[in-house]
N, C-alpha and C. Protein backbone atom coordinates (compact mmCIF):
# COMPACT_ATOMS: atom_id res chain seq x y z
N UNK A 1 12.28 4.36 1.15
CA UNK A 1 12.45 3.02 0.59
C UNK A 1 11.72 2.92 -0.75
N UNK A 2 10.48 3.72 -0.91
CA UNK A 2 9.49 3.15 -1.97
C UNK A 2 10.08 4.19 -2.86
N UNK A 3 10.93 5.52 -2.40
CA UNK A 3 11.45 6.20 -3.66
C UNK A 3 12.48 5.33 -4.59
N UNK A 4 13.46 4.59 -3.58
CA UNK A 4 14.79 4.31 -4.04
C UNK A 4 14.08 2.89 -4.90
N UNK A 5 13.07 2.05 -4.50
CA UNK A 5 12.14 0.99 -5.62
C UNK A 5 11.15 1.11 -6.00
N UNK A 6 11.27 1.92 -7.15
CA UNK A 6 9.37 2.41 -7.67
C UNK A 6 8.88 1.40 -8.38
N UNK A 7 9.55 -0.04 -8.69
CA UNK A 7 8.83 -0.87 -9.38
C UNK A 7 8.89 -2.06 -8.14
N UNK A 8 8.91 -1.86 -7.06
CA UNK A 8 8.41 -2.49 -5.92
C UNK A 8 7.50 -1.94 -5.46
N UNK A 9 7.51 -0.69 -5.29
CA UNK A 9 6.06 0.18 -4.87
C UNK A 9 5.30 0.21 -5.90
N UNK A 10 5.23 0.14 -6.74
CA UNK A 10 3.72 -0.25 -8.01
C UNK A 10 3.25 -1.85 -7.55
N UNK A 11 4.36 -2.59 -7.50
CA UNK A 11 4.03 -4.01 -6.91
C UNK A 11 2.84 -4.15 -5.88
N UNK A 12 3.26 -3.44 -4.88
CA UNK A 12 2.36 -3.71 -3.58
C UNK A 12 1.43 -2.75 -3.80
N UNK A 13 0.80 -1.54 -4.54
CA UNK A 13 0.64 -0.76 -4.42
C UNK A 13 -0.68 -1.44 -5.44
N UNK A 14 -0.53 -2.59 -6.44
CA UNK A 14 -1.05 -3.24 -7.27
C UNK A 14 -1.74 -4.35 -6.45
N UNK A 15 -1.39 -5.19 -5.49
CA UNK A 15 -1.76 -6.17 -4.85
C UNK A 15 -2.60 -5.42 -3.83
N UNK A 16 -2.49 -4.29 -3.40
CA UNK A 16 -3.41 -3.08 -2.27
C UNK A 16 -4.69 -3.54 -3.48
N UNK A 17 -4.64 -2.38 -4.35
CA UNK A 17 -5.69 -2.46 -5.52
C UNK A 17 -6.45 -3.65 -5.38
N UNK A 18 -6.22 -4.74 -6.23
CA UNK A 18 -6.52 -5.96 -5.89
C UNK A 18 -7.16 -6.13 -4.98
N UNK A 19 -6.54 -6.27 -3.50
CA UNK A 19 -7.41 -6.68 -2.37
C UNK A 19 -8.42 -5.47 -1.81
N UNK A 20 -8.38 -4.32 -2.13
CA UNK A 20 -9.48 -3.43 -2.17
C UNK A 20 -10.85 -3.79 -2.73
N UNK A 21 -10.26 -4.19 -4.64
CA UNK A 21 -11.03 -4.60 -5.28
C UNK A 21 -12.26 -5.65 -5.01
N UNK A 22 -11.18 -7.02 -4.07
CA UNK A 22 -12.04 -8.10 -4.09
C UNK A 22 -12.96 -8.13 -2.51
N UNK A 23 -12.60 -7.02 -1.78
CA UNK A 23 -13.04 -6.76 -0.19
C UNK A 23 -13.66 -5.33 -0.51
N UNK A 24 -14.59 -4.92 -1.54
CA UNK A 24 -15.47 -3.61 -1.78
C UNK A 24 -16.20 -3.70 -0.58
N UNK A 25 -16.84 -4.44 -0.34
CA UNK A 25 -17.57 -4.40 0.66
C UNK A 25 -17.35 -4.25 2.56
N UNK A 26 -16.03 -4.70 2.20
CA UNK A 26 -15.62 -4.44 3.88
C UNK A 26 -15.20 -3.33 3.92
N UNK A 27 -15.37 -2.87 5.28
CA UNK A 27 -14.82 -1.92 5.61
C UNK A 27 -13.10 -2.10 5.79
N UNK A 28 -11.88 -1.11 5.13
CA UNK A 28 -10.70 -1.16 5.30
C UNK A 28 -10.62 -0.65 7.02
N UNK A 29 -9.46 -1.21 7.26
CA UNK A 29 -9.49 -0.88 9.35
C UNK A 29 -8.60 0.59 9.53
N UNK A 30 -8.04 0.95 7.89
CA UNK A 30 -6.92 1.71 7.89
C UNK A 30 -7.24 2.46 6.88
N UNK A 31 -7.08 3.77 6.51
CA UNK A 31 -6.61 4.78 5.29
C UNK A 31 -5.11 4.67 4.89
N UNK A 32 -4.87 4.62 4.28
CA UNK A 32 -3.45 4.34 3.36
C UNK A 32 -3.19 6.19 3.51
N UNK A 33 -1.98 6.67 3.93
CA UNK A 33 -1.50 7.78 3.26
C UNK A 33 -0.57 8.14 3.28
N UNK A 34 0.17 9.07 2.31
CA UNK A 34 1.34 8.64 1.81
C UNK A 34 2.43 8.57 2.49
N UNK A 35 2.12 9.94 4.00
CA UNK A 35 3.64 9.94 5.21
C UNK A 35 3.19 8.73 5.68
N UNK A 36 2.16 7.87 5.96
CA UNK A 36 2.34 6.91 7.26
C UNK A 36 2.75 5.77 6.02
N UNK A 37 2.18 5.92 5.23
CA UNK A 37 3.10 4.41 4.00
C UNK A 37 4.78 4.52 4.13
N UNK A 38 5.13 5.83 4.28
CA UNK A 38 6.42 6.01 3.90
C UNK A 38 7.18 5.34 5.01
N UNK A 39 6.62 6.08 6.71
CA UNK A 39 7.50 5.58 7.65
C UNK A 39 6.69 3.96 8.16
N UNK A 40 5.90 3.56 7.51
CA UNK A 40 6.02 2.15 7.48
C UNK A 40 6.61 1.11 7.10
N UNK A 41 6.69 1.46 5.34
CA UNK A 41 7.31 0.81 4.40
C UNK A 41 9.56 0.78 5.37
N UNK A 42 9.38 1.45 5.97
CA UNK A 42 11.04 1.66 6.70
C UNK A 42 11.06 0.58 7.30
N UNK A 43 10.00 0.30 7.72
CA UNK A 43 10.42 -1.86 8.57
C UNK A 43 10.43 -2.43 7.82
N UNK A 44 10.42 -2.39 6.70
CA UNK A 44 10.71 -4.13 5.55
C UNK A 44 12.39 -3.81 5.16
């Protein structure tokens, strides 16, 4: 999905950033990587 819209995947991929940015301090509950983004991103 995020191949066939690469300016949808910079989108969210920008708003990730962002909320990383403004939650430095928490702990994330998840690692982002790139096979489990891929067969995730398949439910939207």
């Amino acid at each position: 999905w995020l191949k066939e819209n690469p300016a949808a995947a910079k989108e969210i991929e920008k708003k990730v950033r962002e909320l990383l940015l403004n939650n430095q301090d928490a702990k994330p509950d998840f690692v982002v990587d790139g096979n489990d983004a891929e067969e995730t991103e398949q439910d939207f």
